[in-house]
PDB file of N, CA and C in Angstrom:
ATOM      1  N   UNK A   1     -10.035  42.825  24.650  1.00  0.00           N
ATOM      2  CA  UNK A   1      -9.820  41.393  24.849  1.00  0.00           C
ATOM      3  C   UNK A   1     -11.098  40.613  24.568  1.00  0.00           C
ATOM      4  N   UNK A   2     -12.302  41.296  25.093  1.00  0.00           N
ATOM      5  CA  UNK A   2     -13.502  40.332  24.660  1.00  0.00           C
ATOM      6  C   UNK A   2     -13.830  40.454  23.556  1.00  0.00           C
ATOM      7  N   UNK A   3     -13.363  41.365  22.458  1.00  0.00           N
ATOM      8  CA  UNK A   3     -14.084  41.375  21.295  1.00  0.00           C
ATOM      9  C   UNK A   3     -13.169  40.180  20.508  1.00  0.00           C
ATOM     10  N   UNK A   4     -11.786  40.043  21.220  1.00  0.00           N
ATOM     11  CA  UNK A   4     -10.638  39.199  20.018  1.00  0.00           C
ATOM     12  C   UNK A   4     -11.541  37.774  20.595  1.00  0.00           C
ATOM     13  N   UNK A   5     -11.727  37.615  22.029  1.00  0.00           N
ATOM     14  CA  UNK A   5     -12.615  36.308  22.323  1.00  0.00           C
ATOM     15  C   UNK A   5     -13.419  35.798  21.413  1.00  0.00           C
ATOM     16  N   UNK A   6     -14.386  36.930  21.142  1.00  0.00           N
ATOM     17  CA  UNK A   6     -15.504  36.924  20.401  1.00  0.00           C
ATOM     18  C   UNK A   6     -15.411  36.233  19.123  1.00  0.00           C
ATOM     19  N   UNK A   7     -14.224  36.749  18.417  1.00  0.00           N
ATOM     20  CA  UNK A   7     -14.314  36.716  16.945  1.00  0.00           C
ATOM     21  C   UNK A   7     -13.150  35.377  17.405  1.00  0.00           C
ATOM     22  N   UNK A   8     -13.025  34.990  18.107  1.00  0.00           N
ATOM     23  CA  UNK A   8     -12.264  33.577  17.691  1.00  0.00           C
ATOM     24  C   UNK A   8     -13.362  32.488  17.636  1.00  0.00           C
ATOM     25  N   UNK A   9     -14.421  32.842  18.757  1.00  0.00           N
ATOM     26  CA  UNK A   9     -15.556  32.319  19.212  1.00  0.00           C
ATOM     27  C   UNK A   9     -16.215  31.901  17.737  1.00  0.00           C
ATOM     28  N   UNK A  10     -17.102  33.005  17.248  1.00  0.00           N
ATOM     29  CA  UNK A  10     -17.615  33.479  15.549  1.00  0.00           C
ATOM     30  C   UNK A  10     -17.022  32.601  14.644  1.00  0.00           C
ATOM     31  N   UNK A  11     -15.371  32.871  14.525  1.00  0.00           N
ATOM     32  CA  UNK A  11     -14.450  32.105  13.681  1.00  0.00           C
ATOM     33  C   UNK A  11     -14.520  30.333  13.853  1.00  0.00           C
ATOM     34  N   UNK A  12     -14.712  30.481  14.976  1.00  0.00           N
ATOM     35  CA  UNK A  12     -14.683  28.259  15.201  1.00  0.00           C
ATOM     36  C   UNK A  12     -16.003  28.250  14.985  1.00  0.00           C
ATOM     37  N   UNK A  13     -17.094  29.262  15.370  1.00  0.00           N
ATOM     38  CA  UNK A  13     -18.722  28.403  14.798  1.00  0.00           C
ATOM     39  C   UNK A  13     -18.947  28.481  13.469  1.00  0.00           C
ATOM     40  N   UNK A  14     -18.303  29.440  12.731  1.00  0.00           N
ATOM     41  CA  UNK A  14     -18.453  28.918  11.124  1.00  0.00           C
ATOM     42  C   UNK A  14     -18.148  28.072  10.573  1.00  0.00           C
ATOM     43  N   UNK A  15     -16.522  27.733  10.836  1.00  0.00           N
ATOM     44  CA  UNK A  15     -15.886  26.382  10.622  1.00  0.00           C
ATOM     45  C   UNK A  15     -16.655  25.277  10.687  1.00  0.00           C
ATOM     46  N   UNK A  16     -17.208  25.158  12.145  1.00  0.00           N
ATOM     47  CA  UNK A  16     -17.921  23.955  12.144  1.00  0.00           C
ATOM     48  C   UNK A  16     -19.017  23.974  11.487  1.00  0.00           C
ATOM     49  N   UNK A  17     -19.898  25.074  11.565  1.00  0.00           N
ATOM     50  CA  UNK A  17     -20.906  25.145  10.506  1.00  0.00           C
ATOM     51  C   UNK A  17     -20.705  24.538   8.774  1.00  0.00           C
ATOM     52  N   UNK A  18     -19.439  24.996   8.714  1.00  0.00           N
ATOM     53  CA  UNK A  18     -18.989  24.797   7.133  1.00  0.00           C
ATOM     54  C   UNK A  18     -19.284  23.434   7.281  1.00  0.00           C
ATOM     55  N   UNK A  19     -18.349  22.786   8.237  1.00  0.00           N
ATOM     56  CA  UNK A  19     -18.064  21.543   7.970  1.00  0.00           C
ATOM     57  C   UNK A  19     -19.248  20.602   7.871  1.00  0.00           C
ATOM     58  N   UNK A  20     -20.432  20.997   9.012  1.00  0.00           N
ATOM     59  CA  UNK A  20     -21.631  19.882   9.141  1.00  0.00           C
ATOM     60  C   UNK A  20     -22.287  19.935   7.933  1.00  0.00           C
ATOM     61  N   UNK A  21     -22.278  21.609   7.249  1.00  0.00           N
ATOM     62  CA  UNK A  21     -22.939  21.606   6.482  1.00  0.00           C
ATOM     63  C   UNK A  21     -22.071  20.446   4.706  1.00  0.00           C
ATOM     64  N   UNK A  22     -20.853  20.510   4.914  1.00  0.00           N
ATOM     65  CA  UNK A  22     -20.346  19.635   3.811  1.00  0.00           C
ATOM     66  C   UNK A  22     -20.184  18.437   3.698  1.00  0.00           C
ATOM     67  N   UNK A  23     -20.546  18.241   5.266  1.00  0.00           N
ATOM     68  CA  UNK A  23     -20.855  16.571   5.192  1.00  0.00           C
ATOM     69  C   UNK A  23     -22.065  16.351   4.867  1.00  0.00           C
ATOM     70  N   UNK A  24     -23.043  17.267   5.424  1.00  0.00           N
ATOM     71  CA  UNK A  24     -24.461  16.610   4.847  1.00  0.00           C
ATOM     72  C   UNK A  24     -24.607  16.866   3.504  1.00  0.00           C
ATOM     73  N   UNK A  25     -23.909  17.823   3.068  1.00  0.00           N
ATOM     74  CA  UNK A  25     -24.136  17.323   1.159  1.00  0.00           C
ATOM     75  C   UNK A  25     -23.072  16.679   0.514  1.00  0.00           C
ATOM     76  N   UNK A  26     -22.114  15.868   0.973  1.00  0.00           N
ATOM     77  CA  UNK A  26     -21.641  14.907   0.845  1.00  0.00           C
ATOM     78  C   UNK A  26     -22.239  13.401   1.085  1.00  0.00           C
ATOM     79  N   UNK A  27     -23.417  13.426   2.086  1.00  0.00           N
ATOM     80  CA  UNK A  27     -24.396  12.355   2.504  1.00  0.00           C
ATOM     81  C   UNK A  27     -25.329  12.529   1.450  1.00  0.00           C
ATOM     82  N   UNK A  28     -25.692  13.436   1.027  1.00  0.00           N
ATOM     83  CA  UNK A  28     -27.287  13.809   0.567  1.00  0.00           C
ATOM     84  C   UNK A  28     -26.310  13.100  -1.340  1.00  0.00           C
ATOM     85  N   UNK A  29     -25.191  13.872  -1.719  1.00  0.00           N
ATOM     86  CA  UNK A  29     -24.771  13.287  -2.851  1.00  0.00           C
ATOM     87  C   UNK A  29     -24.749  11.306  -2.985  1.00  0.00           C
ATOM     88  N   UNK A  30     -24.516  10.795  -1.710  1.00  0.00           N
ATOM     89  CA  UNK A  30     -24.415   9.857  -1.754  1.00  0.00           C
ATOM     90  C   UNK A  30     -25.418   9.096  -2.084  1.00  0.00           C
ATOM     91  N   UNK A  31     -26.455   9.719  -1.100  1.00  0.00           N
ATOM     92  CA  UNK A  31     -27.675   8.627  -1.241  1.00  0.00           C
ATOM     93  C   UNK A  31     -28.687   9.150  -2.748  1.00  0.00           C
ATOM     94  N   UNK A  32     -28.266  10.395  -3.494  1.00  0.00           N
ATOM     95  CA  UNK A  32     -28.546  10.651  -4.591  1.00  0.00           C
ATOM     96  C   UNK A  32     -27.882   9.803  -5.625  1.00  0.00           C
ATOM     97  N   UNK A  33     -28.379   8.666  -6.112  1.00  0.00           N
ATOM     98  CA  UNK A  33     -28.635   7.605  -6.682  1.00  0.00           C
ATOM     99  C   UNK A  33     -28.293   7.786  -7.748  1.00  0.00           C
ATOM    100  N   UNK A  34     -29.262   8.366  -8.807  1.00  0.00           N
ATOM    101  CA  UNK A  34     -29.533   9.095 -10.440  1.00  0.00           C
ATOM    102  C   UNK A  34     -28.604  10.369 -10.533  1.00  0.00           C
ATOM    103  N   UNK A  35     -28.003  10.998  -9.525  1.00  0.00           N
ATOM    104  CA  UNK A  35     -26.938  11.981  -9.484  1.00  0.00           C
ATOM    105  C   UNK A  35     -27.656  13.196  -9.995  1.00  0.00           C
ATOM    106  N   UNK A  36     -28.894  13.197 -10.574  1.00  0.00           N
ATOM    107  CA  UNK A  36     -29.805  14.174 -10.390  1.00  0.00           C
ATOM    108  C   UNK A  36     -29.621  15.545  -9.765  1.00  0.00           C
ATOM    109  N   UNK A  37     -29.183  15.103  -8.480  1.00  0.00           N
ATOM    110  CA  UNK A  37     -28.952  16.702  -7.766  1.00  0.00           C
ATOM    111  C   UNK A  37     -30.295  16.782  -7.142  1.00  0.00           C
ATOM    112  N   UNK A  38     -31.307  15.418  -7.300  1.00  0.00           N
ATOM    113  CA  UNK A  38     -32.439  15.618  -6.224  1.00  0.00           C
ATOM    114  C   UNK A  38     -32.444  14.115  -5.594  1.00  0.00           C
ATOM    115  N   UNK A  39     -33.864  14.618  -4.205  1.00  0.00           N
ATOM    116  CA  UNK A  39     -33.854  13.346  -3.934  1.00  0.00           C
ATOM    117  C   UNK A  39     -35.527  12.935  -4.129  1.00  0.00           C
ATOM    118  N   UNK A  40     -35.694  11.615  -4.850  1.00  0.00           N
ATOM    119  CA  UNK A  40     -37.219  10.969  -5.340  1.00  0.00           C
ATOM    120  C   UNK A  40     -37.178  10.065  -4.128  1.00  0.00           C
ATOM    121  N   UNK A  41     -38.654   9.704  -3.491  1.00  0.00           N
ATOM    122  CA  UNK A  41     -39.502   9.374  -2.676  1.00  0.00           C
ATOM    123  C   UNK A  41     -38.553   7.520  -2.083  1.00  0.00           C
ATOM    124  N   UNK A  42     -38.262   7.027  -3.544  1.00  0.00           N
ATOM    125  CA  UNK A  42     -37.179   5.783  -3.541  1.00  0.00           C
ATOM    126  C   UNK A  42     -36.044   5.912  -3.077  1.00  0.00           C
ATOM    127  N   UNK A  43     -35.027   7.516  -3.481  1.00  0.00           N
ATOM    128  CA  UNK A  43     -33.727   7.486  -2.497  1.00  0.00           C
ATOM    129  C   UNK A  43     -34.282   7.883  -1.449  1.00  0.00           C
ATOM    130  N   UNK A  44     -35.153   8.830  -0.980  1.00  0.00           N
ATOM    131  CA  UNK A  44     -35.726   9.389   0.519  1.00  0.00           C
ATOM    132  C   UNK A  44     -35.642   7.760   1.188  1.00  0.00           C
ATOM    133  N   UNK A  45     -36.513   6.890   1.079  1.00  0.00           N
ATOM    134  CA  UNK A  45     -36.645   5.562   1.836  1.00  0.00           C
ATOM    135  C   UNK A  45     -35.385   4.945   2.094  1.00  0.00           C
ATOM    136  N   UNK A  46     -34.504   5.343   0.684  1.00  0.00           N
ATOM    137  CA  UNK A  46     -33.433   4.068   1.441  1.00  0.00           C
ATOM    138  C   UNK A  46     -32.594   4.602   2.141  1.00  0.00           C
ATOM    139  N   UNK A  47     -32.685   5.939   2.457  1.00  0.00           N
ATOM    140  CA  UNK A  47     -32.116   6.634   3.307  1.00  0.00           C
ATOM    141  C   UNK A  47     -32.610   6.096   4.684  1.00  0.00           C
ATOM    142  N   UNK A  48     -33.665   6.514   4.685  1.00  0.00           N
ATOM    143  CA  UNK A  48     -34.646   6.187   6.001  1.00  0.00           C
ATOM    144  C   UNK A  48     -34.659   4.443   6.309  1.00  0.00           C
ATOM    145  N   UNK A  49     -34.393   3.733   5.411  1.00  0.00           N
ATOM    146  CA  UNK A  49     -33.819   2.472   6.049  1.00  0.00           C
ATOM    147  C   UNK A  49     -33.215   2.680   6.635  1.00  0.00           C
ATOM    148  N   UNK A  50     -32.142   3.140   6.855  1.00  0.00           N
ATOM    149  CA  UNK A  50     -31.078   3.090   7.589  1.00  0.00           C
ATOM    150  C   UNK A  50     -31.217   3.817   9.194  1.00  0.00           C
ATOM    151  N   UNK A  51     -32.047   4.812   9.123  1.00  0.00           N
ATOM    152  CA  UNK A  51     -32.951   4.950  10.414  1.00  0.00           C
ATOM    153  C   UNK A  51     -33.585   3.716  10.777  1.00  0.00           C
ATOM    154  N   UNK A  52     -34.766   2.980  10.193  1.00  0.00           N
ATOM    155  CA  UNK A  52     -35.155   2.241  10.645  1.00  0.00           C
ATOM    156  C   UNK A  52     -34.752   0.766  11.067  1.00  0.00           C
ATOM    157  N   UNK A  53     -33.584   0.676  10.646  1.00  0.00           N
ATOM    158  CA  UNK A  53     -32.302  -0.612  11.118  1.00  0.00           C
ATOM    159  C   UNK A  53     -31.942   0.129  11.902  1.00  0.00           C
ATOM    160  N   UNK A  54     -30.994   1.528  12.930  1.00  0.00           N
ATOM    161  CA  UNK A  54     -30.537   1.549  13.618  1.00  0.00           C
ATOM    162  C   UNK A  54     -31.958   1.257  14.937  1.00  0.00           C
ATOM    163  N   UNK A  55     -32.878   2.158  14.049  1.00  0.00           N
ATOM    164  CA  UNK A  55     -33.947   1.920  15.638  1.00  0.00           C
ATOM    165  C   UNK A  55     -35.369   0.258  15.629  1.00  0.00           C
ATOM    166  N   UNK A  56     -34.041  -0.870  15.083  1.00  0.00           N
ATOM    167  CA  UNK A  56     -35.099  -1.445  15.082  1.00  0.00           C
ATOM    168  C   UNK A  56     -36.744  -1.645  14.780  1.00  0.00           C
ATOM    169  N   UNK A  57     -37.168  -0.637  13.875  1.00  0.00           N
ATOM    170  CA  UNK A  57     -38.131  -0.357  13.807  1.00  0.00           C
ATOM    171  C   UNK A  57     -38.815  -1.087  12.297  1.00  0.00           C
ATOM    172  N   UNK A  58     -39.277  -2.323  12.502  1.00  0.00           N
ATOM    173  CA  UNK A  58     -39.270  -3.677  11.662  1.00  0.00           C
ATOM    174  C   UNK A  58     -40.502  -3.228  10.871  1.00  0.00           C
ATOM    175  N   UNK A  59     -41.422  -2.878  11.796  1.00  0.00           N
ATOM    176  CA  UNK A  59     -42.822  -2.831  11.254  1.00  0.00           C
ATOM    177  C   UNK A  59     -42.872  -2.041  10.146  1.00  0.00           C
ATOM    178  N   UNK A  60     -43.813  -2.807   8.389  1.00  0.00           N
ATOM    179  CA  UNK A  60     -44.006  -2.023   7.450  1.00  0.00           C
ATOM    180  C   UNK A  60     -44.502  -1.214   7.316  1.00  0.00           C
ATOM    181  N   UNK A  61     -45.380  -0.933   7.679  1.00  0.00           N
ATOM    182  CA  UNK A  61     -47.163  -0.102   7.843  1.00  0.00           C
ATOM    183  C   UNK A  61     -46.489   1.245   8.438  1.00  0.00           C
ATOM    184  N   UNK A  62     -45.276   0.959   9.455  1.00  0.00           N
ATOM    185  CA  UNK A  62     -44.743   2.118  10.344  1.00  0.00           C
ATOM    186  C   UNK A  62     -44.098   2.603   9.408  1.00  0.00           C
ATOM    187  N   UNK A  63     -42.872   1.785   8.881  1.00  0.00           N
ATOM    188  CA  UNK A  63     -42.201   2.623   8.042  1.00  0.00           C
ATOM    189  C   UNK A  63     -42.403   3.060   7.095  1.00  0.00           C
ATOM    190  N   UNK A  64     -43.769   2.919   6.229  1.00  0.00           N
ATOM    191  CA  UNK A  64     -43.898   3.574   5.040  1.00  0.00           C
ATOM    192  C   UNK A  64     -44.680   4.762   5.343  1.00  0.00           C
ATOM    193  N   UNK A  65     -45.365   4.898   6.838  1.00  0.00           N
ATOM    194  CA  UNK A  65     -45.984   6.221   7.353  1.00  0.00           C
ATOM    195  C   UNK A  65     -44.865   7.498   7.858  1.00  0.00           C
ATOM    196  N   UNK A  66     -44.018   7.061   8.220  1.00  0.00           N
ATOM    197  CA  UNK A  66     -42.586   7.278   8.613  1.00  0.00           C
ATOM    198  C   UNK A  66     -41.842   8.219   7.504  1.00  0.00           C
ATOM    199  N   UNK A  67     -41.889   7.532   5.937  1.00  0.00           N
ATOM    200  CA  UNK A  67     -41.491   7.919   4.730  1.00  0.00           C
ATOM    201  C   UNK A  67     -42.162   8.698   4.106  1.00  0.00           C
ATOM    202  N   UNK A  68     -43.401   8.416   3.765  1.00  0.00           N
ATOM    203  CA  UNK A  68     -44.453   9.551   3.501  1.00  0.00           C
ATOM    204  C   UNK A  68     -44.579  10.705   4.318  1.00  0.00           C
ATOM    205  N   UNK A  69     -44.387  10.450   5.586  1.00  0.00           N
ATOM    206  CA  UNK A  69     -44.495  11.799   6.751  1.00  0.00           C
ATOM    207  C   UNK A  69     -43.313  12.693   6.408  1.00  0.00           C
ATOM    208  N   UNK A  70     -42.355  12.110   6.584  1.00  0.00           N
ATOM    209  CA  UNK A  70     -40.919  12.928   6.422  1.00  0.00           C
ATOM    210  C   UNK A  70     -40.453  13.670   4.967  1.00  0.00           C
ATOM    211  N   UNK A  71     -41.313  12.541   3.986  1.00  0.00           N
ATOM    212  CA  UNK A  71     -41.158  13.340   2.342  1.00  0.00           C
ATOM    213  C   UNK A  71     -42.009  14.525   2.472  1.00  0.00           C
ATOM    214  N   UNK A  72     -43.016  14.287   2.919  1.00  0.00           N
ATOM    215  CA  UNK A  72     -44.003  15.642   3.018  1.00  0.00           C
ATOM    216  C   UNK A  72     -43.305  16.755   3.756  1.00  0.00           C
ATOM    217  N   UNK A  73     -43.113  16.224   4.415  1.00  0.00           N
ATOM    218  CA  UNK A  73     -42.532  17.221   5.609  1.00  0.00           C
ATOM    219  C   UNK A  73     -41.316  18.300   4.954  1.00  0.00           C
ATOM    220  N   UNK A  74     -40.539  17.490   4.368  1.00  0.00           N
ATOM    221  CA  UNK A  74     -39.474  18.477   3.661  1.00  0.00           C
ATOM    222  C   UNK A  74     -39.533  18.827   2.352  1.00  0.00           C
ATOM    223  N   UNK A  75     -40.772  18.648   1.688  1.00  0.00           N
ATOM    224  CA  UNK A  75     -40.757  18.694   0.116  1.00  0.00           C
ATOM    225  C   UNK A  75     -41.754  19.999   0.413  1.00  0.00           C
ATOM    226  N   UNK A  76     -41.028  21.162   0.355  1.00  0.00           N
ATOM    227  CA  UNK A  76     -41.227  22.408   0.413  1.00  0.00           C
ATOM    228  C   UNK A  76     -42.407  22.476  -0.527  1.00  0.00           C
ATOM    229  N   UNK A  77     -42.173  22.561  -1.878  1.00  0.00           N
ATOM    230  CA  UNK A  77     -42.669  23.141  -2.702  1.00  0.00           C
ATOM    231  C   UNK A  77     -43.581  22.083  -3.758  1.00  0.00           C
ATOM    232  N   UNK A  78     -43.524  20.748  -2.862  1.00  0.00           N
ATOM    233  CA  UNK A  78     -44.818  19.696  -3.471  1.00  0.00           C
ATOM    234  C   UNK A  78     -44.412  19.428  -4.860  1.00  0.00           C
ATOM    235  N   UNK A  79     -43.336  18.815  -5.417  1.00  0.00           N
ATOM    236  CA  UNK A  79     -42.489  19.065  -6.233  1.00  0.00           C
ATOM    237  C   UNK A  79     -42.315  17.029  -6.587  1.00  0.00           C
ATOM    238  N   UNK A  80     -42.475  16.415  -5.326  1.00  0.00           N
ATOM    239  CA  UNK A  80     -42.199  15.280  -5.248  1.00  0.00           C
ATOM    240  C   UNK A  80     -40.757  15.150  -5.190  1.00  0.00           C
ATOM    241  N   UNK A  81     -39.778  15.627  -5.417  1.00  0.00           N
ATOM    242  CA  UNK A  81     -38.490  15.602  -4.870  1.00  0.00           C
ATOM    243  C   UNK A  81     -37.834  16.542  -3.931  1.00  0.00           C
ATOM    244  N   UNK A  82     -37.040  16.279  -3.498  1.00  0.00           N
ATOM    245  CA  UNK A  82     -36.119  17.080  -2.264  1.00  0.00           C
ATOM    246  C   UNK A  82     -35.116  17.306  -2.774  1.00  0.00           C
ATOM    247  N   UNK A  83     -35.073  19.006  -2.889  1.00  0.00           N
ATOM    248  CA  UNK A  83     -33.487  19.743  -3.079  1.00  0.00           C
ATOM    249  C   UNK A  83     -32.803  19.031  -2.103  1.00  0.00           C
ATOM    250  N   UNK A  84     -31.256  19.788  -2.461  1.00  0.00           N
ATOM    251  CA  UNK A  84     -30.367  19.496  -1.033  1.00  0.00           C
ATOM    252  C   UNK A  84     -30.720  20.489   0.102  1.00  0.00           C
ATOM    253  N   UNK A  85     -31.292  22.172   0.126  1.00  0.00           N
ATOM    254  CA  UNK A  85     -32.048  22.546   0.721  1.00  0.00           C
ATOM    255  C   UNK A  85     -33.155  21.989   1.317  1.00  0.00           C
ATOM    256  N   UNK A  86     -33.826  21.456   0.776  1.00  0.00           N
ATOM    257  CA  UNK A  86     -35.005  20.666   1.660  1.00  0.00           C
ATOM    258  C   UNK A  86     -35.148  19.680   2.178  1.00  0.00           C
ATOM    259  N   UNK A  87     -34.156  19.089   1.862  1.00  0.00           N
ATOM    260  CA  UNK A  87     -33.679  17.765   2.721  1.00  0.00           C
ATOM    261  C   UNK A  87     -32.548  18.136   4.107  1.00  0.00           C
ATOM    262  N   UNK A  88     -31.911  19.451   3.984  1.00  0.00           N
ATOM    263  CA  UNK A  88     -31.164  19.812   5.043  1.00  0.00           C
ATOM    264  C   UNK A  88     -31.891  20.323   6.082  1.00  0.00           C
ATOM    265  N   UNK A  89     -32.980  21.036   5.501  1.00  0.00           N
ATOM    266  CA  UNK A  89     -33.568  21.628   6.425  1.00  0.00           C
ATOM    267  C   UNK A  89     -33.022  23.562   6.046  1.00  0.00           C
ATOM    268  N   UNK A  90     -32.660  23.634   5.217  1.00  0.00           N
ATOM    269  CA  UNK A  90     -32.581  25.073   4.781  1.00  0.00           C
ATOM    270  C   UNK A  90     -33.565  25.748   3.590  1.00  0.00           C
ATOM    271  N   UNK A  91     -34.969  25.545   3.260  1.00  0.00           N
ATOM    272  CA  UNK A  91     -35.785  25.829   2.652  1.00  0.00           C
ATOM    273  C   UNK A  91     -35.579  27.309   2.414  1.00  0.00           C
TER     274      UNK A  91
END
């Protein structure tokens, strides 16, 4: 009985896995602009607008430290663009 638990358990966390994971490259296609299949430093920001309108966060100086921090942060391989891997967070 605990192993059928188990694997129903297993079975619904992939699902959802599938799913978060097909929305975020359904997001990441979106805000991919040039359809490229990457993301440049210009779609990264206008992404991150949209962070910085939900958190009110007006100031320029902030948000372009904000943008630069976070491009660095996920641009694995210093490439100047972000796979859909490196923008998910699956490097």
């Amino acid at each position: 009985m605990m192993k059928k638990f188990s694997l129903i358990v297993f079975t619904l966390f992939l699902a959802l896995s599938f799913n978060a994971h097909a929305d975020k490259y359904d997001y990441f296609k979106k805000i991919d602009v040039n359809n490229n299949q990457l993301l440049d430093k210009a779609e990264f920001a206008q992404h991150m607008q949209k962070y910085f309108n939900k958190k009110a966060i007006t100031d320029k100086s902030l948000q372009q430290k904000k943008i630069d921090y976070g491009f660095k942060r996920r641009d694995g391989d210093s490439d100047g663009q972000l796979t859909f891997a490196e923008f998910s967070g699956q490097k």
